[in-house]
N, C-alpha and C. Protein backbone atom coordinates (compact mmCIF):
# COMPACT_ATOMS: atom_id res chain seq x y z
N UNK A 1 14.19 -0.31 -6.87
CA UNK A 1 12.93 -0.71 -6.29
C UNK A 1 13.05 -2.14 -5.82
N UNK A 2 12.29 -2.35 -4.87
CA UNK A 2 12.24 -3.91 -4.12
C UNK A 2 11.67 -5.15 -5.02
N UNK A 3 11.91 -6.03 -4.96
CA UNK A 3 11.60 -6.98 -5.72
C UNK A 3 10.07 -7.21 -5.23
N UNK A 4 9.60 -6.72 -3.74
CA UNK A 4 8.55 -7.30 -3.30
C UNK A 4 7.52 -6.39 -4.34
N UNK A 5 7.62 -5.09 -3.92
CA UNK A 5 7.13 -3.74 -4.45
C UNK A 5 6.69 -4.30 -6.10
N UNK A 6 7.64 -4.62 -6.81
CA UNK A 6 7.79 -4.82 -7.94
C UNK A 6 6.57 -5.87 -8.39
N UNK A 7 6.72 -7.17 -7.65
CA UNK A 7 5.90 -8.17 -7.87
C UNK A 7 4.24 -7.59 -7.21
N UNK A 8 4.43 -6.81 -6.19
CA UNK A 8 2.70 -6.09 -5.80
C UNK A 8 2.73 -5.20 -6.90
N UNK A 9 3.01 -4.64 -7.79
CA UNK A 9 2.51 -3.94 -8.81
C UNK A 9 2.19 -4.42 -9.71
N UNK A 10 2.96 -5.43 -10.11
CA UNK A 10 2.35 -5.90 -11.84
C UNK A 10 1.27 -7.00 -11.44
N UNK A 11 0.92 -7.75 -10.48
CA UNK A 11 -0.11 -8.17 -10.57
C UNK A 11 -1.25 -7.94 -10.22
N UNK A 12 -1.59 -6.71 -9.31
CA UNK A 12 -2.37 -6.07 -9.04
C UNK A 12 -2.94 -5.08 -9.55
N UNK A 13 -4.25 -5.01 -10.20
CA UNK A 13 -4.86 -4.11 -10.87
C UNK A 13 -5.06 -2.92 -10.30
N UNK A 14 -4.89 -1.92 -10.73
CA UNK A 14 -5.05 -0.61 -10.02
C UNK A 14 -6.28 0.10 -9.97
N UNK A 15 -7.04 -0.43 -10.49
CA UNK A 15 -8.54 0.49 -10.96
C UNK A 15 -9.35 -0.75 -9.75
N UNK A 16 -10.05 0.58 -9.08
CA UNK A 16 -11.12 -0.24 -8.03
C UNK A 16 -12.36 -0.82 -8.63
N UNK A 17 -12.35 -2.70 -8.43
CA UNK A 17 -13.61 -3.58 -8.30
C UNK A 17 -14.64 -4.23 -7.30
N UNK A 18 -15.56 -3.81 -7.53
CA UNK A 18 -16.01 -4.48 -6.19
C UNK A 18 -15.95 -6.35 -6.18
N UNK A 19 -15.98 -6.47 -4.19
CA UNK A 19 -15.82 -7.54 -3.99
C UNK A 19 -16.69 -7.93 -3.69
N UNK A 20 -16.99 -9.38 -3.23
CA UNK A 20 -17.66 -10.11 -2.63
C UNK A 20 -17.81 -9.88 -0.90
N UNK A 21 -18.63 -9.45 -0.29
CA UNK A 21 -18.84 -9.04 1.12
C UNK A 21 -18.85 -10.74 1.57
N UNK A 22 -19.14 -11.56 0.98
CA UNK A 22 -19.62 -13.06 1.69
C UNK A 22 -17.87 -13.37 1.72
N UNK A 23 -17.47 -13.26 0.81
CA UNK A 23 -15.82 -13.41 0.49
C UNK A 23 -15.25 -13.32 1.38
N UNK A 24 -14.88 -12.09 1.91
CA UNK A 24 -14.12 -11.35 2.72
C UNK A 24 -15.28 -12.14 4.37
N UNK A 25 -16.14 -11.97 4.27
CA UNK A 25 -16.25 -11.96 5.61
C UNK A 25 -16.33 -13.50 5.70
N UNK A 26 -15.97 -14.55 5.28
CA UNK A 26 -15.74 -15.84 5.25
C UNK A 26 -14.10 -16.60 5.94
N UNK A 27 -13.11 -15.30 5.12
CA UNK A 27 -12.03 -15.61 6.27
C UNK A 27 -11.61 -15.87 7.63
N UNK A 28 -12.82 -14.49 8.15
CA UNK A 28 -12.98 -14.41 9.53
C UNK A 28 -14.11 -14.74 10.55
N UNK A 29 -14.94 -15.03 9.25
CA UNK A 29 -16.76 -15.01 10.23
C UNK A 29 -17.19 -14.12 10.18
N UNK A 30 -16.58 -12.48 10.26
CA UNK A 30 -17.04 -11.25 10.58
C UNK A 30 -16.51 -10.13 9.57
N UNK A 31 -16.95 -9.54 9.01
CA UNK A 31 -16.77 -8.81 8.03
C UNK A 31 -16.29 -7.93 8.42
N UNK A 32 -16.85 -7.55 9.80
CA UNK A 32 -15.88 -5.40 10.54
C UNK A 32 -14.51 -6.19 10.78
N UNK A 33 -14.29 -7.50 11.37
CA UNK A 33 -13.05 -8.27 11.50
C UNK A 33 -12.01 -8.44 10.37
N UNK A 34 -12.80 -8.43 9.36
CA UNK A 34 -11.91 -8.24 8.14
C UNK A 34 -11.60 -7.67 7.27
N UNK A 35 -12.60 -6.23 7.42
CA UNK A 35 -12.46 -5.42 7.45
C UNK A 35 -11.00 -4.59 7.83
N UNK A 36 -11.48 -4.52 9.15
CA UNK A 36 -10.10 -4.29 10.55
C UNK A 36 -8.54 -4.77 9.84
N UNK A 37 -8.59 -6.08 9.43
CA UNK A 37 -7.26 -6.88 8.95
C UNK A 37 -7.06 -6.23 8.11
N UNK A 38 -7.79 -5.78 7.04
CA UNK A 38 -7.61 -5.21 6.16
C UNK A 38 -6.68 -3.78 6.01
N UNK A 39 -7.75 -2.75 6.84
CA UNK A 39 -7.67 -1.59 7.27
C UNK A 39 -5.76 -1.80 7.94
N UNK A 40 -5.47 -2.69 8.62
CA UNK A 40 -4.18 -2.58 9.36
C UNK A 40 -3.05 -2.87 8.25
N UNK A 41 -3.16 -3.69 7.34
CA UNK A 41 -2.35 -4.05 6.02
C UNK A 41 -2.31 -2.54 5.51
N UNK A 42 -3.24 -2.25 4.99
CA UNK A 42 -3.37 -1.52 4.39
C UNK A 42 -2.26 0.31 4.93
N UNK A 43 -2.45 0.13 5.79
CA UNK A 43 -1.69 1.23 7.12
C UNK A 43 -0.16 0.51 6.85
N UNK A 44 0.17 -0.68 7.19
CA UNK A 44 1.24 -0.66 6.70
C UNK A 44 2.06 -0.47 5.40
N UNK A 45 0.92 -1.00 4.67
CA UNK A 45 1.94 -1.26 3.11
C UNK A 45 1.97 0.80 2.63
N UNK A 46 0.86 1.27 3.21
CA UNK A 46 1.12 2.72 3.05
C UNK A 46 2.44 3.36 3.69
N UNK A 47 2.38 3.06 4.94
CA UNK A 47 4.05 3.47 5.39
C UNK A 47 4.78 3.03 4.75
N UNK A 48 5.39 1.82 4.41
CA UNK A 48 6.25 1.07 3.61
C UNK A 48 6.30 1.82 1.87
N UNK A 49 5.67 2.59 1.69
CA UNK A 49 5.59 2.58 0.46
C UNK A 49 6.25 4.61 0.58
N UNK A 50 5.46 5.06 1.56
CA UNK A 50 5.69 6.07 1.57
C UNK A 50 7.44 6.61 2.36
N UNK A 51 7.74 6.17 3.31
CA UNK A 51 9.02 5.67 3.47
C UNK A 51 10.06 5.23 2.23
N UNK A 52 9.94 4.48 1.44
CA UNK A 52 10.60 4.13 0.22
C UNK A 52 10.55 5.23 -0.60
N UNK A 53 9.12 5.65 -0.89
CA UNK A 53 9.40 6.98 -1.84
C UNK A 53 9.93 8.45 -1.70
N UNK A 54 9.92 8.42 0.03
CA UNK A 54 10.63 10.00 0.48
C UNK A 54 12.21 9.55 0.37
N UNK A 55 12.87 8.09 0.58
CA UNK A 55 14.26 8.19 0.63
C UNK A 55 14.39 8.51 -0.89
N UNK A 56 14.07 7.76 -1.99
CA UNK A 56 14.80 7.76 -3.22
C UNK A 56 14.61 9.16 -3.69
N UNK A 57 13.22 10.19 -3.50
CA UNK A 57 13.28 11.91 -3.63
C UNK A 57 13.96 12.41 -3.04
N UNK A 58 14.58 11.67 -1.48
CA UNK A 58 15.44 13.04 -1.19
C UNK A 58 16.80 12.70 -1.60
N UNK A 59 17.48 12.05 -2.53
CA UNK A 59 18.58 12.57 -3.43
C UNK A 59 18.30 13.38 -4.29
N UNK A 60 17.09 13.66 -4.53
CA UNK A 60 16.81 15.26 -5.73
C UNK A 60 16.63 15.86 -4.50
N UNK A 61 16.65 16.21 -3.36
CA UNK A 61 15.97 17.38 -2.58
C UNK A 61 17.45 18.12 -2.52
N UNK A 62 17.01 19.46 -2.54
CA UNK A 62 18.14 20.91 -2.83
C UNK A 62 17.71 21.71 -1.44
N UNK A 63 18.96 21.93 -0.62
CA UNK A 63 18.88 22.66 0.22
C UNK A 63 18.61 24.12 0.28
N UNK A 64 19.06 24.41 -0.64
CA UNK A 64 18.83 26.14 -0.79
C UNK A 64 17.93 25.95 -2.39
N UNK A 65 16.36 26.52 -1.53
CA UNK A 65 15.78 26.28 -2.67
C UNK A 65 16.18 27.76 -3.79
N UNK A 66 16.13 27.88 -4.62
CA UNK A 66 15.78 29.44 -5.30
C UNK A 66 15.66 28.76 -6.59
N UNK A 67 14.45 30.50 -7.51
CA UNK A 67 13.89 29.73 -8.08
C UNK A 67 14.73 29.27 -9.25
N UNK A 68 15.87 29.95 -9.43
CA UNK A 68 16.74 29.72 -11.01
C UNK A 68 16.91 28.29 -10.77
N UNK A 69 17.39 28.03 -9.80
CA UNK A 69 17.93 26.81 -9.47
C UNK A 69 17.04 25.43 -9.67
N UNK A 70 15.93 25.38 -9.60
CA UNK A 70 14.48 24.88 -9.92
C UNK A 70 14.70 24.33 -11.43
N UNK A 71 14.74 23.26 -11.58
CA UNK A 71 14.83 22.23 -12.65
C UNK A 71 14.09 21.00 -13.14
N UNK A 72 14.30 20.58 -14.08
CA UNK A 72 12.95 19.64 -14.01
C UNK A 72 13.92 17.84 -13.87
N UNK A 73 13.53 17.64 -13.29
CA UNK A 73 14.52 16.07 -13.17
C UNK A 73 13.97 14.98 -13.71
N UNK A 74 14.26 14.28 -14.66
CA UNK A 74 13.55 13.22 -15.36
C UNK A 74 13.18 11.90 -14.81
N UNK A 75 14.58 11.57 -14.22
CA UNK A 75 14.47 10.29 -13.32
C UNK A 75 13.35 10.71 -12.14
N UNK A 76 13.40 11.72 -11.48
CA UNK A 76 12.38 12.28 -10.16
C UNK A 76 11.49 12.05 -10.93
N UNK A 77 10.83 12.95 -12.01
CA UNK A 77 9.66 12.83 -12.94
C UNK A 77 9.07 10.81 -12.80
N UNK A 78 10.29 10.42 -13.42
CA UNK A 78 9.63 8.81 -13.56
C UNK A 78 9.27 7.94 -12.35
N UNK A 79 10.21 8.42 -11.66
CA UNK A 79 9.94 7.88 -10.05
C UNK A 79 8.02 8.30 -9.65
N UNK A 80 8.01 9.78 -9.65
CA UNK A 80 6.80 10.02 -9.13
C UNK A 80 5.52 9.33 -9.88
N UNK A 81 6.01 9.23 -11.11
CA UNK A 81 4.68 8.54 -12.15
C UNK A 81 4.63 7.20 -11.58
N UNK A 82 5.74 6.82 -11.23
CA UNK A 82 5.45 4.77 -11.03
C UNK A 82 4.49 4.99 -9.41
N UNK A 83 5.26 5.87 -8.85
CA UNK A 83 4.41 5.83 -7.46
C UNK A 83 2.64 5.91 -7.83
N UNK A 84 2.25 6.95 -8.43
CA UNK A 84 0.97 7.26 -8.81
C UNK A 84 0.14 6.26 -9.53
N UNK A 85 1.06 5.51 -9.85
CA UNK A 85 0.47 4.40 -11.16
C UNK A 85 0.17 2.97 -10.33
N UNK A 86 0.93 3.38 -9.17
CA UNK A 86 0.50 1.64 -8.07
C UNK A 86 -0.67 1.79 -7.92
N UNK A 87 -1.08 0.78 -7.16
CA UNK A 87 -2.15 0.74 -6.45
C UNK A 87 -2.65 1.10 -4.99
N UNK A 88 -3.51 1.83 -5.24
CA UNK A 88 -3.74 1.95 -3.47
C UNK A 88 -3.64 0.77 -2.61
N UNK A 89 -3.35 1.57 -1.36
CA UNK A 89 -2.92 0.76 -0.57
C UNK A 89 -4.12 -0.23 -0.03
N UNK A 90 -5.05 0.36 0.33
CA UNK A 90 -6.64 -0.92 0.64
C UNK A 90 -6.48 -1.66 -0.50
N UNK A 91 -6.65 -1.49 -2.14
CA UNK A 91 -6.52 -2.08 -3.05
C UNK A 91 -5.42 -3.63 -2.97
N UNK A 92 -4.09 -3.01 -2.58
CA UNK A 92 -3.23 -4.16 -2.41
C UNK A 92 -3.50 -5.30 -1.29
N UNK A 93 -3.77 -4.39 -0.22
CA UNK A 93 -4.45 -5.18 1.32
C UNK A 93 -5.55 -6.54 0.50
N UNK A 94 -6.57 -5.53 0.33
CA UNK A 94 -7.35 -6.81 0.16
C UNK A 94 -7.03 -7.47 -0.99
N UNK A 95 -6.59 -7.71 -1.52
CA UNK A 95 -5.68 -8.61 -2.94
C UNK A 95 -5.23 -9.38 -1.91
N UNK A 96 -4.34 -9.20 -1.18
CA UNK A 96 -3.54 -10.10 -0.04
C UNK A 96 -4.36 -10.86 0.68
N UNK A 97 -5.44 -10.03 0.87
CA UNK A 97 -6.49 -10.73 2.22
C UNK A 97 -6.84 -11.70 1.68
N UNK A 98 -7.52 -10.98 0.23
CA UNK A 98 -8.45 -12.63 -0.53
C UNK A 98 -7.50 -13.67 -0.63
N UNK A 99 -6.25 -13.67 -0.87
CA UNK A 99 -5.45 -14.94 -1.57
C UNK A 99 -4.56 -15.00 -0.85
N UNK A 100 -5.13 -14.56 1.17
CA UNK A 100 -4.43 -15.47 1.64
C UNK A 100 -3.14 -15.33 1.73
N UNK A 101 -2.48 -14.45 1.87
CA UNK A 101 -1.33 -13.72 2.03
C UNK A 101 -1.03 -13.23 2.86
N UNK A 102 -2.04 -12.64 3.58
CA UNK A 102 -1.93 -11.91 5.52
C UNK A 102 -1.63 -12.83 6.92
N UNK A 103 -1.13 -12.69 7.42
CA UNK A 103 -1.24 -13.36 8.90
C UNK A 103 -1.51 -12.92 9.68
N UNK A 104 -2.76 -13.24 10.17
CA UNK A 104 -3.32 -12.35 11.29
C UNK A 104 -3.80 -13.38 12.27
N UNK A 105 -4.20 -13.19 13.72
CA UNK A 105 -4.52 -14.08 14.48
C UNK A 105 -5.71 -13.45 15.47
N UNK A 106 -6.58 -13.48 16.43
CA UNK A 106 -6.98 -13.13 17.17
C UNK A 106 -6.48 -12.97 18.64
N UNK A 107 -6.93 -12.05 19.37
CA UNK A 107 -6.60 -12.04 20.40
C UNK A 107 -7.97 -11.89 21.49
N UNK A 108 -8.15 -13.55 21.96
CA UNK A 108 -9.26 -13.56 22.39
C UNK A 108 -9.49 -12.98 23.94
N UNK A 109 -8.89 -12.63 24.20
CA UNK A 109 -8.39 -11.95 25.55
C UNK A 109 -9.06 -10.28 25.07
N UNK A 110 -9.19 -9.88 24.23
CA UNK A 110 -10.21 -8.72 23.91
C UNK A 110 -11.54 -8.75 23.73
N UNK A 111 -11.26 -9.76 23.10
CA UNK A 111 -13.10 -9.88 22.80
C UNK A 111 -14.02 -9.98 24.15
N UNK A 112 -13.58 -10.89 25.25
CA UNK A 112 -14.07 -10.63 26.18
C UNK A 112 -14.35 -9.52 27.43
N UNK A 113 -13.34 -8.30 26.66
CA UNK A 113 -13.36 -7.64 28.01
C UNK A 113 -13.92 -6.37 27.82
């Protein structure tokens, strides 16, 4: 596992709290704006996460499935529990957002048009 992965798990609580709406929408002025930042983190660290967890399963994946062959794999087993045990992905986003961890910029060339 990644060292980054590693350090977004243990400090991030996994059970959902609510936030501060003044909070969040203070970064940006606009809350659907940071929202949005949010929402796009969040889209990534989900690919990133889900990507990582299909490579390390498919060294257990068996080409010819049948069922004798069907086993129970321990390491697969522990792998899938750590995945389940992170945190969602909005969860991690806005952890990042609040403390300032994201880089995001505007592109004022939209707003106007």
């Amino acid at each position: 596992m990644s060292k980054i992965k590693r350090g977004l798990t243990s400090s991030i609580n996994p059970m959902v709290e609510t936030k501060s709406t003044t909070e969040i929408k203070s970064k940006t002025g606009n809350l659907y704006e940071s929202i949005a930042v949010i929402a796009k983190r969040a889209n990534q660290i989900n690919i990133s996460v889900k990507e990582e967890l299909h490579s390390k399963l498919e060294e257990f994946a068996s080409h010819t499935d049948n069922l004798e062959e069907v086993h129970e794999n321990k390491e697969q087993i522990e792998i899938s529990r750590f995945y389940e045990r992170m945190a969602n992905p909005a969860i991690q986003a806005t952890q990042e957002f609040l403390e300032d961890k994201i880089y995001f910029r505007r592109n004022d060339d939209d707003l106007y048009s």
